[in-house]
PDB file of N, CA and C in Angstrom:
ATOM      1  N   UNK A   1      -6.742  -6.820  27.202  1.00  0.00           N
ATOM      2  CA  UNK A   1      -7.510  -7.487  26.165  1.00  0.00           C
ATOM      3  C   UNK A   1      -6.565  -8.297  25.276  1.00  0.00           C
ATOM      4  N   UNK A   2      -7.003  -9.491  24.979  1.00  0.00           N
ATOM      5  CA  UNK A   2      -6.458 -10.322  24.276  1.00  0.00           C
ATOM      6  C   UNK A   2      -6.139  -9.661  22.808  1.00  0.00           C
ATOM      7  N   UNK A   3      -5.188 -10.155  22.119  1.00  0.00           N
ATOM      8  CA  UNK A   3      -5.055  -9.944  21.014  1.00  0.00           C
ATOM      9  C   UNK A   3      -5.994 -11.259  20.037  1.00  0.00           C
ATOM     10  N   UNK A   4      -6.735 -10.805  18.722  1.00  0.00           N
ATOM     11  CA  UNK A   4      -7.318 -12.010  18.219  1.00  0.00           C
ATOM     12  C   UNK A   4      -6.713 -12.549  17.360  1.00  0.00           C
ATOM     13  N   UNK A   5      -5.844 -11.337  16.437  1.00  0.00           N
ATOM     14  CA  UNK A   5      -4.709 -12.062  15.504  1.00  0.00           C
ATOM     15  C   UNK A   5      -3.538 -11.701  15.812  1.00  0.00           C
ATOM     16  N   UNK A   6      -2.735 -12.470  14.929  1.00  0.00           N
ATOM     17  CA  UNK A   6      -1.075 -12.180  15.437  1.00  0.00           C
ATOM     18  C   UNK A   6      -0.764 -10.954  15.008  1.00  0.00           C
ATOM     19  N   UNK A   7      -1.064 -10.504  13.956  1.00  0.00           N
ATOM     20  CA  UNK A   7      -0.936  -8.497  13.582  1.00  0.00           C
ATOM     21  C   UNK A   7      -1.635  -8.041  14.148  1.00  0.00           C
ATOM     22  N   UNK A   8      -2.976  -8.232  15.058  1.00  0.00           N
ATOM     23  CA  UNK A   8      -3.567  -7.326  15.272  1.00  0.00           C
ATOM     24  C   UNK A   8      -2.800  -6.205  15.556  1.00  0.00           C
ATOM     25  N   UNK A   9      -2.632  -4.242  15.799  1.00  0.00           N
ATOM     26  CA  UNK A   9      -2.353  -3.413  15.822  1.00  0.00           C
ATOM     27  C   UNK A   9      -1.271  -3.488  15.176  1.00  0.00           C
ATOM     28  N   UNK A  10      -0.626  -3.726  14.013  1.00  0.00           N
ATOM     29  CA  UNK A  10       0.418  -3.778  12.971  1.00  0.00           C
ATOM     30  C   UNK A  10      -0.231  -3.057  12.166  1.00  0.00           C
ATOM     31  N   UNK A  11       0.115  -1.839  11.279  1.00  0.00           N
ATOM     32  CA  UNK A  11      -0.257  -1.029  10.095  1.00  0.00           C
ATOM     33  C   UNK A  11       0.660  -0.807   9.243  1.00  0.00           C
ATOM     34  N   UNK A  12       0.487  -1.044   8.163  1.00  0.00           N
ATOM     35  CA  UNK A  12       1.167  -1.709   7.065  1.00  0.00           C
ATOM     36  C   UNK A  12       0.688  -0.517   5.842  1.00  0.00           C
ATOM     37  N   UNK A  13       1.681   0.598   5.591  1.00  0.00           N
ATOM     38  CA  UNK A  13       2.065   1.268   3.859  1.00  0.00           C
ATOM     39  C   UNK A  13       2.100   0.896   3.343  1.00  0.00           C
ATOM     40  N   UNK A  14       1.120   0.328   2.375  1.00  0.00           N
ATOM     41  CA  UNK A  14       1.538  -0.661   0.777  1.00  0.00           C
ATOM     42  C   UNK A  14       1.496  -0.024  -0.318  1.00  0.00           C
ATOM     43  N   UNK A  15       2.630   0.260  -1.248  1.00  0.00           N
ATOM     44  CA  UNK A  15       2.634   0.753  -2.337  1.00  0.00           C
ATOM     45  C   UNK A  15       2.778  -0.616  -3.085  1.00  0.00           C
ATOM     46  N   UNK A  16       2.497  -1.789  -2.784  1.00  0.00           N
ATOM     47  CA  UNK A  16       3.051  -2.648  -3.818  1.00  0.00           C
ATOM     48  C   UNK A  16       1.851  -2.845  -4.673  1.00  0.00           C
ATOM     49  N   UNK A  17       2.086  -3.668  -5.797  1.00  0.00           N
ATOM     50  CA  UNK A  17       1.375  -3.609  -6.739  1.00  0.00           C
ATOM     51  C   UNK A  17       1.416  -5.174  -7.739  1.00  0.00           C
ATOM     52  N   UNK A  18       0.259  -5.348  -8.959  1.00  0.00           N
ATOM     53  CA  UNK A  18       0.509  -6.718  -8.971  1.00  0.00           C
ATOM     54  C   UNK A  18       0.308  -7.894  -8.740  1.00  0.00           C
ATOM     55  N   UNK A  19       1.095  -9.019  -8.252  1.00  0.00           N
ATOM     56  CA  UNK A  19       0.720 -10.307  -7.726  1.00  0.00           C
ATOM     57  C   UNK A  19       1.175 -10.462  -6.519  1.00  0.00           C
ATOM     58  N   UNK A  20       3.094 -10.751  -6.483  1.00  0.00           N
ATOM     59  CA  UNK A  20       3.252 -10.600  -4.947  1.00  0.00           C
ATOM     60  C   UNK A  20       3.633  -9.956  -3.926  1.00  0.00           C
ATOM     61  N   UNK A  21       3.275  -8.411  -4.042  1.00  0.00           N
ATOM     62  CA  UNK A  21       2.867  -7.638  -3.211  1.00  0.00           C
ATOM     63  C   UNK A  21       1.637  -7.367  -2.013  1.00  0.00           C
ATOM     64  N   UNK A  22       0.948  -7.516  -3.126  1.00  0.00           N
ATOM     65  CA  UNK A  22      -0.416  -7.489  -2.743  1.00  0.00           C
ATOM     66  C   UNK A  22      -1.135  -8.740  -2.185  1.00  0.00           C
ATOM     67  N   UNK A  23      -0.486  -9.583  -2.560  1.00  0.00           N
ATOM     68  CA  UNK A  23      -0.739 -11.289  -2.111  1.00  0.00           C
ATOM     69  C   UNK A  23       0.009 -11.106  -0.529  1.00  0.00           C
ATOM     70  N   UNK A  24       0.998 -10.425  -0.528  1.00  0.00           N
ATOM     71  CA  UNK A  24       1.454 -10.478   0.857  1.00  0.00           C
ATOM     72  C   UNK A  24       0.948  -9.634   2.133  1.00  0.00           C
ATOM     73  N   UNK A  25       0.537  -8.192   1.446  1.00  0.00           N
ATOM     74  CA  UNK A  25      -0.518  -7.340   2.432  1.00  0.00           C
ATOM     75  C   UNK A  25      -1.952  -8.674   2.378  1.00  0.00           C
ATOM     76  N   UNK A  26      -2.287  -8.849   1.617  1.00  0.00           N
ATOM     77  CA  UNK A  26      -3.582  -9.651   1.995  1.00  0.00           C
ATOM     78  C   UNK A  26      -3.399 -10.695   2.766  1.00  0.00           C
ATOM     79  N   UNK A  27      -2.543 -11.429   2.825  1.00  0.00           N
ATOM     80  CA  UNK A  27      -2.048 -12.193   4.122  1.00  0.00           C
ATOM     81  C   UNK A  27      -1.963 -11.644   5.189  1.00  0.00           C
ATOM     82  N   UNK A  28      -1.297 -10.683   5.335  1.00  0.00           N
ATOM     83  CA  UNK A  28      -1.172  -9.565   6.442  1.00  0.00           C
ATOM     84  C   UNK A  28      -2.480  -9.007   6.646  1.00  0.00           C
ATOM     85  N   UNK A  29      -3.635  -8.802   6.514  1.00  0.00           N
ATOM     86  CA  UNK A  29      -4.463  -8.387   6.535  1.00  0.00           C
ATOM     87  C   UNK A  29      -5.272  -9.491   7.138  1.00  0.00           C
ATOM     88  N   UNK A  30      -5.387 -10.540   6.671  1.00  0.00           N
ATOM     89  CA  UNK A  30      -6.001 -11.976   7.217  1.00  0.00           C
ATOM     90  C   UNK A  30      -5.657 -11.798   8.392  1.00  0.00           C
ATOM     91  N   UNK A  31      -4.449 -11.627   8.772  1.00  0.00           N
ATOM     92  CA  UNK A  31      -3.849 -11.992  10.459  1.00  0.00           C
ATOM     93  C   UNK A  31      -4.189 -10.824  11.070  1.00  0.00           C
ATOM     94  N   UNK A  32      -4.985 -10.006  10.429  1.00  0.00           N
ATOM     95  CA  UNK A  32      -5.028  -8.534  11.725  1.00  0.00           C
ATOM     96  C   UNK A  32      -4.396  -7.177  11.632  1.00  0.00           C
ATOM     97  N   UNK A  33      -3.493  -7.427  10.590  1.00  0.00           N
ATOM     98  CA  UNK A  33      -2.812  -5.929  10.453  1.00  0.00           C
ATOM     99  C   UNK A  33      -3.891  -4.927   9.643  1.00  0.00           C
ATOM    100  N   UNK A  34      -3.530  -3.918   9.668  1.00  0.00           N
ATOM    101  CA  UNK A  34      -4.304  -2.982   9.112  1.00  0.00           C
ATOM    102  C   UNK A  34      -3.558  -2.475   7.796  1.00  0.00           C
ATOM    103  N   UNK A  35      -4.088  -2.466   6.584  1.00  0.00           N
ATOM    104  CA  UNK A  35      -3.292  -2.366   5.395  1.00  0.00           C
ATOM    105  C   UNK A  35      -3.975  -1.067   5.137  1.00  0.00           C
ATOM    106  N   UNK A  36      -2.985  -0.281   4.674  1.00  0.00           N
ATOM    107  CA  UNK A  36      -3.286   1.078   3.976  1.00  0.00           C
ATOM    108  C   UNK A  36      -2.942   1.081   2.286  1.00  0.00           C
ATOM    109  N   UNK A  37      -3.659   0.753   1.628  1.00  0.00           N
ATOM    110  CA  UNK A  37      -3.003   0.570  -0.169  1.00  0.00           C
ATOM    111  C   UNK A  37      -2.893   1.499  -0.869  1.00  0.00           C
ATOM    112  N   UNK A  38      -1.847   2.195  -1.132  1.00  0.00           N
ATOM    113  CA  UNK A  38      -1.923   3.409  -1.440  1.00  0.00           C
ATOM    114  C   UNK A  38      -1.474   3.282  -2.851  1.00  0.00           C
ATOM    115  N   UNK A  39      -2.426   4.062  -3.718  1.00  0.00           N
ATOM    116  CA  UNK A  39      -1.978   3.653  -5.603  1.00  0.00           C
ATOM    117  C   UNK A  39      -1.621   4.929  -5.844  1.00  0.00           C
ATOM    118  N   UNK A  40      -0.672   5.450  -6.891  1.00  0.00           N
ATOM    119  CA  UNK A  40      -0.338   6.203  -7.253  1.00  0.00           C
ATOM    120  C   UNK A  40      -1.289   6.936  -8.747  1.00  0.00           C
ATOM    121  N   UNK A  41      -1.324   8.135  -8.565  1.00  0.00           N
ATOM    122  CA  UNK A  41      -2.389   8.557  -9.702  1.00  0.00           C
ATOM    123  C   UNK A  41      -1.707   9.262 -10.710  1.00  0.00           C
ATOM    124  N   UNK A  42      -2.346   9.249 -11.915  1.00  0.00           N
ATOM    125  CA  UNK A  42      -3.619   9.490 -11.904  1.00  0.00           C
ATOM    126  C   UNK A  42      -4.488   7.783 -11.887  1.00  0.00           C
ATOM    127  N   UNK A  43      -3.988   7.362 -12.279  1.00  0.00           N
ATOM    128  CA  UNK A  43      -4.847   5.816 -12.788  1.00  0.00           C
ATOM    129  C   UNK A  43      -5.216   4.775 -11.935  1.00  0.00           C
ATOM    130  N   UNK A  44      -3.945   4.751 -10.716  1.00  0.00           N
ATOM    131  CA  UNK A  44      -4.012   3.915  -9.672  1.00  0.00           C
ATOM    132  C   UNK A  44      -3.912   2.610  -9.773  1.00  0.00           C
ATOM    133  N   UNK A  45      -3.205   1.566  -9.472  1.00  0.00           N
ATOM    134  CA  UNK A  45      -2.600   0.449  -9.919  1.00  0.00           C
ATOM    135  C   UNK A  45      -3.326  -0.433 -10.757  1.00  0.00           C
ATOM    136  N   UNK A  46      -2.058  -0.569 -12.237  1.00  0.00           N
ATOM    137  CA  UNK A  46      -2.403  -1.079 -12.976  1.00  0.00           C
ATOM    138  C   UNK A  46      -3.431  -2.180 -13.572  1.00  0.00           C
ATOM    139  N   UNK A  47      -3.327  -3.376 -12.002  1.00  0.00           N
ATOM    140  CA  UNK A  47      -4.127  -4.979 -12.360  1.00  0.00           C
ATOM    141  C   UNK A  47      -5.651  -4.494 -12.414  1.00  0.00           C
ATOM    142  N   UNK A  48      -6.261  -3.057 -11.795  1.00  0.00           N
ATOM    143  CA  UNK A  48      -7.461  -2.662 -11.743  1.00  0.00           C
ATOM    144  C   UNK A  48      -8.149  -3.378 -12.994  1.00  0.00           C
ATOM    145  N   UNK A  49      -7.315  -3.276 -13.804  1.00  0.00           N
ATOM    146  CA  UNK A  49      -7.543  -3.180 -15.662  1.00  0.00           C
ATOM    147  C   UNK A  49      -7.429  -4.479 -16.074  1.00  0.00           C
ATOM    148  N   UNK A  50      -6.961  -5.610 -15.446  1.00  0.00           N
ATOM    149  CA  UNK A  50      -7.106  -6.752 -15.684  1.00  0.00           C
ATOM    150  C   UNK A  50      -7.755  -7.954 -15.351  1.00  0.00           C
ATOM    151  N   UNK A  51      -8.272  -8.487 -16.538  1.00  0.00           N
ATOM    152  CA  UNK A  51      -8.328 -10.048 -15.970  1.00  0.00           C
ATOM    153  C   UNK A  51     -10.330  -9.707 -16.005  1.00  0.00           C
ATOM    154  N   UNK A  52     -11.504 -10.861 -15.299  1.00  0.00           N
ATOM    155  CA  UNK A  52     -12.709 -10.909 -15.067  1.00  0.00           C
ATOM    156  C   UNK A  52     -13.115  -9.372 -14.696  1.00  0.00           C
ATOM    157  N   UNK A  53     -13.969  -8.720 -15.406  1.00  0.00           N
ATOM    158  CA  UNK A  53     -14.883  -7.616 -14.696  1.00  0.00           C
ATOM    159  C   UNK A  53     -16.329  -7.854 -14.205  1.00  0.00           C
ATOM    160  N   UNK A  54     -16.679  -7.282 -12.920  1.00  0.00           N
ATOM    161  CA  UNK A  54     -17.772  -7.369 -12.745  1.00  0.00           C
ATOM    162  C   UNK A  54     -17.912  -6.430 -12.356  1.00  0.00           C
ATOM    163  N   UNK A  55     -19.397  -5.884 -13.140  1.00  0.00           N
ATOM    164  CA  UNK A  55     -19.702  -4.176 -13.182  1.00  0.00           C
ATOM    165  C   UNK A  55     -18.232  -3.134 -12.899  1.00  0.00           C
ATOM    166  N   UNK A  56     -17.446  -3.455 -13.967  1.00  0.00           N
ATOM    167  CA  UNK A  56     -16.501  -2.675 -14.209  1.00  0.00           C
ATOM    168  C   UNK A  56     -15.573  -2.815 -13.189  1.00  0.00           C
ATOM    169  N   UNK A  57     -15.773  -3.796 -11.963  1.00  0.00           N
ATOM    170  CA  UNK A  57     -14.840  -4.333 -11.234  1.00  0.00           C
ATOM    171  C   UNK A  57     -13.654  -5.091 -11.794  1.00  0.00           C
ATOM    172  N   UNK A  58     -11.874  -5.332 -11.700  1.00  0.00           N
ATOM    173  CA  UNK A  58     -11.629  -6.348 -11.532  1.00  0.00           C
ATOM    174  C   UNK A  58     -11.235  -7.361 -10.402  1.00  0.00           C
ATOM    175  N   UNK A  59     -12.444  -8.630 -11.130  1.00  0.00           N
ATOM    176  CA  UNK A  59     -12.115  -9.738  -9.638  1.00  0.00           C
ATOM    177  C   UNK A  59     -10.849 -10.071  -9.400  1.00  0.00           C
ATOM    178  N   UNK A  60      -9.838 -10.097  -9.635  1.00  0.00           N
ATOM    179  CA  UNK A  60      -8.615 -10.214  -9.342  1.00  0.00           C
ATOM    180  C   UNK A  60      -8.247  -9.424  -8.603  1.00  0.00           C
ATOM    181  N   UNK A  61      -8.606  -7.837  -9.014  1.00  0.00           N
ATOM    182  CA  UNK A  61      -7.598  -6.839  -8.306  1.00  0.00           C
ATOM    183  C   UNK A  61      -8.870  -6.919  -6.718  1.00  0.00           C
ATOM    184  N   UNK A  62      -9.897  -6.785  -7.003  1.00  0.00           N
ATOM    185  CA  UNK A  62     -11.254  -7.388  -5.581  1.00  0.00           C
ATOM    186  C   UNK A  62      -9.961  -8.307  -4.413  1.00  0.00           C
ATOM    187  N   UNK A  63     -10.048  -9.654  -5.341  1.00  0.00           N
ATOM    188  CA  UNK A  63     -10.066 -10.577  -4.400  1.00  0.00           C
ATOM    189  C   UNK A  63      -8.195 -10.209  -4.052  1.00  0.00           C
ATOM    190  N   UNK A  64      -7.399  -9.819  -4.298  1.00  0.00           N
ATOM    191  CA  UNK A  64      -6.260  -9.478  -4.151  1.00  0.00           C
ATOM    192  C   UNK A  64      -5.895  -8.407  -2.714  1.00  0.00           C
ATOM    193  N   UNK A  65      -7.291  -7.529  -2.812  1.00  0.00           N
ATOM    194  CA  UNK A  65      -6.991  -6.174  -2.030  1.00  0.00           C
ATOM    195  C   UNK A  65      -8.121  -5.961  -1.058  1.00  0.00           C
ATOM    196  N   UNK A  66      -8.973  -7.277  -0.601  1.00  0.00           N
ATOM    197  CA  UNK A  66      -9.525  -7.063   0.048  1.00  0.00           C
ATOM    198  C   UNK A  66      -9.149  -6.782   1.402  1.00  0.00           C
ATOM    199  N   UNK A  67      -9.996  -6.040   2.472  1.00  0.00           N
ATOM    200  CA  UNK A  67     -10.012  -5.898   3.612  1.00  0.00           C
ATOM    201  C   UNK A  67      -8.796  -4.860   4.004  1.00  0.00           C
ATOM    202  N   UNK A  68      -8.403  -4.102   2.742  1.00  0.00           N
ATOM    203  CA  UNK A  68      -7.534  -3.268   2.956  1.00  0.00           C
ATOM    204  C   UNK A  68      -8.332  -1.990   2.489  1.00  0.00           C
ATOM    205  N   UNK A  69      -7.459  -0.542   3.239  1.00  0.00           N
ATOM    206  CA  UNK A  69      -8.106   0.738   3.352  1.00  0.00           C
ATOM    207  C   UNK A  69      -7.646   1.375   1.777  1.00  0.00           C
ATOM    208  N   UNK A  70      -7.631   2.254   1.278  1.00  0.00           N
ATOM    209  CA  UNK A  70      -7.044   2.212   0.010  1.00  0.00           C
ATOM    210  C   UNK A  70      -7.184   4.247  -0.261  1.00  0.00           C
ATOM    211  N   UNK A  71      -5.914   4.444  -0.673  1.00  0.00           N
ATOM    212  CA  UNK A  71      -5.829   5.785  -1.010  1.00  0.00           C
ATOM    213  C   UNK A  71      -4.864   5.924  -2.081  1.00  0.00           C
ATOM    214  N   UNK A  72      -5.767   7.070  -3.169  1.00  0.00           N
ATOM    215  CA  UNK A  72      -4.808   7.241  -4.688  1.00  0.00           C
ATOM    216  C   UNK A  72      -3.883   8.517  -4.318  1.00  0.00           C
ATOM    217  N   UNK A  73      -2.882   8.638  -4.659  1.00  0.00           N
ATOM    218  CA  UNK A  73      -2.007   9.804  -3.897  1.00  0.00           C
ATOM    219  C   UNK A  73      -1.051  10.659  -4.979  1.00  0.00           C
ATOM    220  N   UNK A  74      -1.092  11.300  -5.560  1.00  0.00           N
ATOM    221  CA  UNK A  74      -0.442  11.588  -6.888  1.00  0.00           C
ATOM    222  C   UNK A  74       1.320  12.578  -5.803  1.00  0.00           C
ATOM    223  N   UNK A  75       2.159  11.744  -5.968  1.00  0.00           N
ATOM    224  CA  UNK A  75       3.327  12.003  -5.272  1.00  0.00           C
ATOM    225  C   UNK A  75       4.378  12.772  -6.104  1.00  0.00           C
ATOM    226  N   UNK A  76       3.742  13.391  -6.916  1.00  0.00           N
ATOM    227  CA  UNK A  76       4.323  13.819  -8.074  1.00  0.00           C
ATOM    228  C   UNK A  76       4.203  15.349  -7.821  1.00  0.00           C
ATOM    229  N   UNK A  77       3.253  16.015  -6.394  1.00  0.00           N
ATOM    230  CA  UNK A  77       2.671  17.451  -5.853  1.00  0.00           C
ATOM    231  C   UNK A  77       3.309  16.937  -4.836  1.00  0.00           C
ATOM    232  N   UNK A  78       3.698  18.516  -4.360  1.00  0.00           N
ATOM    233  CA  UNK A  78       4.029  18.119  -2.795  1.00  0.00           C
ATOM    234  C   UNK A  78       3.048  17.982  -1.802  1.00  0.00           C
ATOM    235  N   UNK A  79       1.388  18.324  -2.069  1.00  0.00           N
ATOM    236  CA  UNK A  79       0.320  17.605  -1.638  1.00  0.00           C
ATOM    237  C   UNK A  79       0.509  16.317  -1.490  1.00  0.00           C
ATOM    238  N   UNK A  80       0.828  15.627  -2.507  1.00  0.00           N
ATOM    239  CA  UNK A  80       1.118  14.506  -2.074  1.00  0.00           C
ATOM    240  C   UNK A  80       2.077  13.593  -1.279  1.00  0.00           C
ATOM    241  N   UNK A  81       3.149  13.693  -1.622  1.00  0.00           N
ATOM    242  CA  UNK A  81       4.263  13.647  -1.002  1.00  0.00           C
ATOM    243  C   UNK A  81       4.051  13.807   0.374  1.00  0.00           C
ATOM    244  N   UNK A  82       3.610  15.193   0.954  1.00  0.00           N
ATOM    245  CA  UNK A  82       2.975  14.863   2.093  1.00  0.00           C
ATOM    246  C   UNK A  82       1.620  14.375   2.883  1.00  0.00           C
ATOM    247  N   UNK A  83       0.921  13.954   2.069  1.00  0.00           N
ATOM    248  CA  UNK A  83      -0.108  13.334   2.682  1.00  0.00           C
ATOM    249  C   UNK A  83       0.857  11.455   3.194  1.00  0.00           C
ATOM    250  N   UNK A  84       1.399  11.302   2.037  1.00  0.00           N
ATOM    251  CA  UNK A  84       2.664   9.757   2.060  1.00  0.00           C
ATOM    252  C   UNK A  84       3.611  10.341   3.287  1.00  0.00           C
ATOM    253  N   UNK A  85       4.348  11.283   3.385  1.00  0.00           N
ATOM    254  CA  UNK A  85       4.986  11.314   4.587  1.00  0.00           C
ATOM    255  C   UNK A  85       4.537  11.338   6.098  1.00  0.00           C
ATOM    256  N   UNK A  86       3.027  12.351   6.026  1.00  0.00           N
ATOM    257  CA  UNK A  86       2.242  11.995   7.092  1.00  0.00           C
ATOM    258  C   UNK A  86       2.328  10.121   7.455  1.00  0.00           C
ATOM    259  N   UNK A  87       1.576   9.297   6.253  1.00  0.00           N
ATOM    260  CA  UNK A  87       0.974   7.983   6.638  1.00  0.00           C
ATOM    261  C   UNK A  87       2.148   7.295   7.044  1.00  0.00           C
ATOM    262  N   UNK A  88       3.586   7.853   6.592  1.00  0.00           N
ATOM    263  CA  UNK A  88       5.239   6.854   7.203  1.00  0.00           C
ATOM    264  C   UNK A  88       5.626   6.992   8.691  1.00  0.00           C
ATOM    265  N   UNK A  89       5.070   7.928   8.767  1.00  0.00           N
ATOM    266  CA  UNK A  89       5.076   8.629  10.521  1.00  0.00           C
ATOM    267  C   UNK A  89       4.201   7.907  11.460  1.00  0.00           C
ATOM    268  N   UNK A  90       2.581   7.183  10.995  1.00  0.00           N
ATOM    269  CA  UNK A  90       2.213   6.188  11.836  1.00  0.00           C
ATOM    270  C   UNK A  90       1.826   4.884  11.633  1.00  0.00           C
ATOM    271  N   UNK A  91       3.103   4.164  10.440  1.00  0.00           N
ATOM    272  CA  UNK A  91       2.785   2.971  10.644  1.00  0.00           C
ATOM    273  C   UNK A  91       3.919   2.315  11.069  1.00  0.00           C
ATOM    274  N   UNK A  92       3.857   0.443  10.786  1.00  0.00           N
ATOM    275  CA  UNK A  92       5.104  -0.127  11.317  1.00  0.00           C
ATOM    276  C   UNK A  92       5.527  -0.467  10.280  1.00  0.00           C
ATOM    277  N   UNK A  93       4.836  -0.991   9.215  1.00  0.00           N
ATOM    278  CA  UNK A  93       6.092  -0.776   8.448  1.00  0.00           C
ATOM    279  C   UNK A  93       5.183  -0.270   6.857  1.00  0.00           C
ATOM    280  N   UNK A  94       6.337  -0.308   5.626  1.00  0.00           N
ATOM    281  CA  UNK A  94       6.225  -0.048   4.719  1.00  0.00           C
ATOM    282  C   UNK A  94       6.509  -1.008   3.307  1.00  0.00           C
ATOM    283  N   UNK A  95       5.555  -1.361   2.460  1.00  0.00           N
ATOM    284  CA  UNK A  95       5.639  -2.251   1.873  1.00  0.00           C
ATOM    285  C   UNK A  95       5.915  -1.852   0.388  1.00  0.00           C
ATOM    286  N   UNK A  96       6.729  -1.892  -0.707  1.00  0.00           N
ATOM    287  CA  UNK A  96       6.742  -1.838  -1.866  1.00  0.00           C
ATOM    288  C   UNK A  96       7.328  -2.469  -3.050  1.00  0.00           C
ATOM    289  N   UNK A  97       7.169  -2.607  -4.798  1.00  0.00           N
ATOM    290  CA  UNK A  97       7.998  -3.533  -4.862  1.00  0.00           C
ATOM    291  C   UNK A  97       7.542  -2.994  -6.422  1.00  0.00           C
ATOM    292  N   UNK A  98       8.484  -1.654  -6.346  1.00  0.00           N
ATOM    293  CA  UNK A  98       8.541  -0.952  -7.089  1.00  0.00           C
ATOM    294  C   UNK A  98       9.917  -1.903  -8.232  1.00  0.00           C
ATOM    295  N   UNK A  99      10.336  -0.891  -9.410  1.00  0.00           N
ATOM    296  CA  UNK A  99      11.532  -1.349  -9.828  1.00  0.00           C
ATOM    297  C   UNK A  99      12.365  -0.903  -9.020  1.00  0.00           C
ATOM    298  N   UNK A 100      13.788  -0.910  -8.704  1.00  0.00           N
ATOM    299  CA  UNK A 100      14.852  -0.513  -8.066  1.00  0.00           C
ATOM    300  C   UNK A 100      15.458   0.549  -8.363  1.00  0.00           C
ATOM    301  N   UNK A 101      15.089   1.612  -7.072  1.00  0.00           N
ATOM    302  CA  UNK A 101      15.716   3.008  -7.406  1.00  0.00           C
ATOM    303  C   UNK A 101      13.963   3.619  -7.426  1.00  0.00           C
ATOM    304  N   UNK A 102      12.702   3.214  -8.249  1.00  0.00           N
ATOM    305  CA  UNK A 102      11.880   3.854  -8.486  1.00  0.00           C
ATOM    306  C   UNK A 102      11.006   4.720  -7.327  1.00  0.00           C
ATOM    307  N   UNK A 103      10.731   3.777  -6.016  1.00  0.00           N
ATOM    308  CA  UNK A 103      10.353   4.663  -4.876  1.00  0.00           C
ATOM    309  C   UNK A 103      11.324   5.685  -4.416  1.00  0.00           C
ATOM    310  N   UNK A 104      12.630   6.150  -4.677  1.00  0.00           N
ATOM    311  CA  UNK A 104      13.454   6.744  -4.265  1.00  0.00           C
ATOM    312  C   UNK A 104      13.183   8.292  -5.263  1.00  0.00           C
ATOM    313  N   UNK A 105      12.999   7.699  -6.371  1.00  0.00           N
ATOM    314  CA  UNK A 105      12.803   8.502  -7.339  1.00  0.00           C
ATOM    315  C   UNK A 105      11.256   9.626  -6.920  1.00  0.00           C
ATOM    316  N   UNK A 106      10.457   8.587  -6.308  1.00  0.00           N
ATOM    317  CA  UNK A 106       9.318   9.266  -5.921  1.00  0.00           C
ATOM    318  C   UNK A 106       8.943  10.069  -4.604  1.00  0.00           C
ATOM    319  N   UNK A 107      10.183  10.294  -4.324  1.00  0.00           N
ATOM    320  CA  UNK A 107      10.370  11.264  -3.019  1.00  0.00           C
ATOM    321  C   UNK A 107      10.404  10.418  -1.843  1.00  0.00           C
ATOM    322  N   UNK A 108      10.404   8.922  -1.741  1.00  0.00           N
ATOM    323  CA  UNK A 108      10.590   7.878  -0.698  1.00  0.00           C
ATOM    324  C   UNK A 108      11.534   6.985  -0.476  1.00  0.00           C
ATOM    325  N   UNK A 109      12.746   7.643  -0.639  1.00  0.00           N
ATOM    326  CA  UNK A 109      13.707   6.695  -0.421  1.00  0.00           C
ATOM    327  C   UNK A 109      13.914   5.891   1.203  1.00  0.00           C
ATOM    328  N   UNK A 110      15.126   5.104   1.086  1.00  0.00           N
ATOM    329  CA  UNK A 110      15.202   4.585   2.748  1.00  0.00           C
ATOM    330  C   UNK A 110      15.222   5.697   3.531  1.00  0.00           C
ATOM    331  N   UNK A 111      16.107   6.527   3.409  1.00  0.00           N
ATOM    332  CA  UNK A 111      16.413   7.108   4.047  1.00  0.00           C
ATOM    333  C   UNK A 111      15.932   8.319   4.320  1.00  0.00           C
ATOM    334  N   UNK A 112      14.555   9.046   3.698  1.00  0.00           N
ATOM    335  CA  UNK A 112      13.593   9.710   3.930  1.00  0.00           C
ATOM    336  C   UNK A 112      12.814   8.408   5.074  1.00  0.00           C
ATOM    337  N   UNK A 113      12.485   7.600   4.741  1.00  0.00           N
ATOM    338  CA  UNK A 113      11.140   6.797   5.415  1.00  0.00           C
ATOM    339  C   UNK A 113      11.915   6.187   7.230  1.00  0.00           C
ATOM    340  N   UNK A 114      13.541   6.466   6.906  1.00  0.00           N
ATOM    341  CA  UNK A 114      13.875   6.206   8.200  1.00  0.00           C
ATOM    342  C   UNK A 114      13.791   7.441   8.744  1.00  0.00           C
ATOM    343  N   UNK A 115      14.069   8.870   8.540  1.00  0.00           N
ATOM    344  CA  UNK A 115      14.088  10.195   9.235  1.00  0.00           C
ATOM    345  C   UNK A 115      12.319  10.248   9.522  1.00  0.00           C
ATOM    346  N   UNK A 116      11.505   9.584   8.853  1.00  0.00           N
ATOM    347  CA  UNK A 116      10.444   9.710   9.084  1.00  0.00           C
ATOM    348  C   UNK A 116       9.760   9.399  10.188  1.00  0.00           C
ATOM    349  N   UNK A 117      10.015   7.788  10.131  1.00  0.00           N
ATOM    350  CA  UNK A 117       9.792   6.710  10.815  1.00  0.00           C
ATOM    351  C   UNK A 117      10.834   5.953  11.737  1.00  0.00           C
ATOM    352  N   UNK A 118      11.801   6.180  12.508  1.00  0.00           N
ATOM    353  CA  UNK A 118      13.051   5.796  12.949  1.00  0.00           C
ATOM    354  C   UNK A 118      12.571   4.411  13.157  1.00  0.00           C
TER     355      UNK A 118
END
């Protein structure tokens, strides 16, 4: 069977957050990959809270994160932590764009997500 987009079967960890993070899974998502958006809790990424609401929606954070799967994950339990180490184990890659040092801080450094994910 043909492939229809160029990601098709590409699955994509996104912790990113914001403008161009999320601008880049949604590209990736256009072409076929499968985006997993994973927000950190309790609150779950910030832009939720910004900008046009509709019925308590924001259209920004809408039109930003569409067509992606989306899970809040509080990585702060080791519930969590491993539900995130499970999802590093079956994708291709991993997207974030944290401050520097901060995903490391959150139990995901490189070098956890490479023993994970070789």
């Amino acid at each position: 069977m043909a492939k229809k987009h160029i990601l098709d079967g590409i699955r994509v960890l996104d912790f990113s957050q914001h403008v161009a993070g999320p601008g880049c899974t949604k590209m990736m998502a256009e072409m076929g990959a499968e985006i997993i958006k994973l927000e950190l809790a309790p609150a779950g990424e910030q832009i939720r809270q910004v900008g046009l609401k509709i019925n308590d929606r924001s259209v920004y954070f809408i039109q930003q994160n569409r067509g992606k799967k989306s899970l809040c994950v509080d990585m702060r339990t080791d519930e969590g932590k491993q539900i995130v180490y499970d999802l590093v184990k079956q994708v291709d890659i991993v997207i974030e764009n944290f401050a520097p040092g901060a995903i490391a801080r959150l139990g995901l450094p490189w070098e956890k997500v490479h023993e994970l994910n070789p």
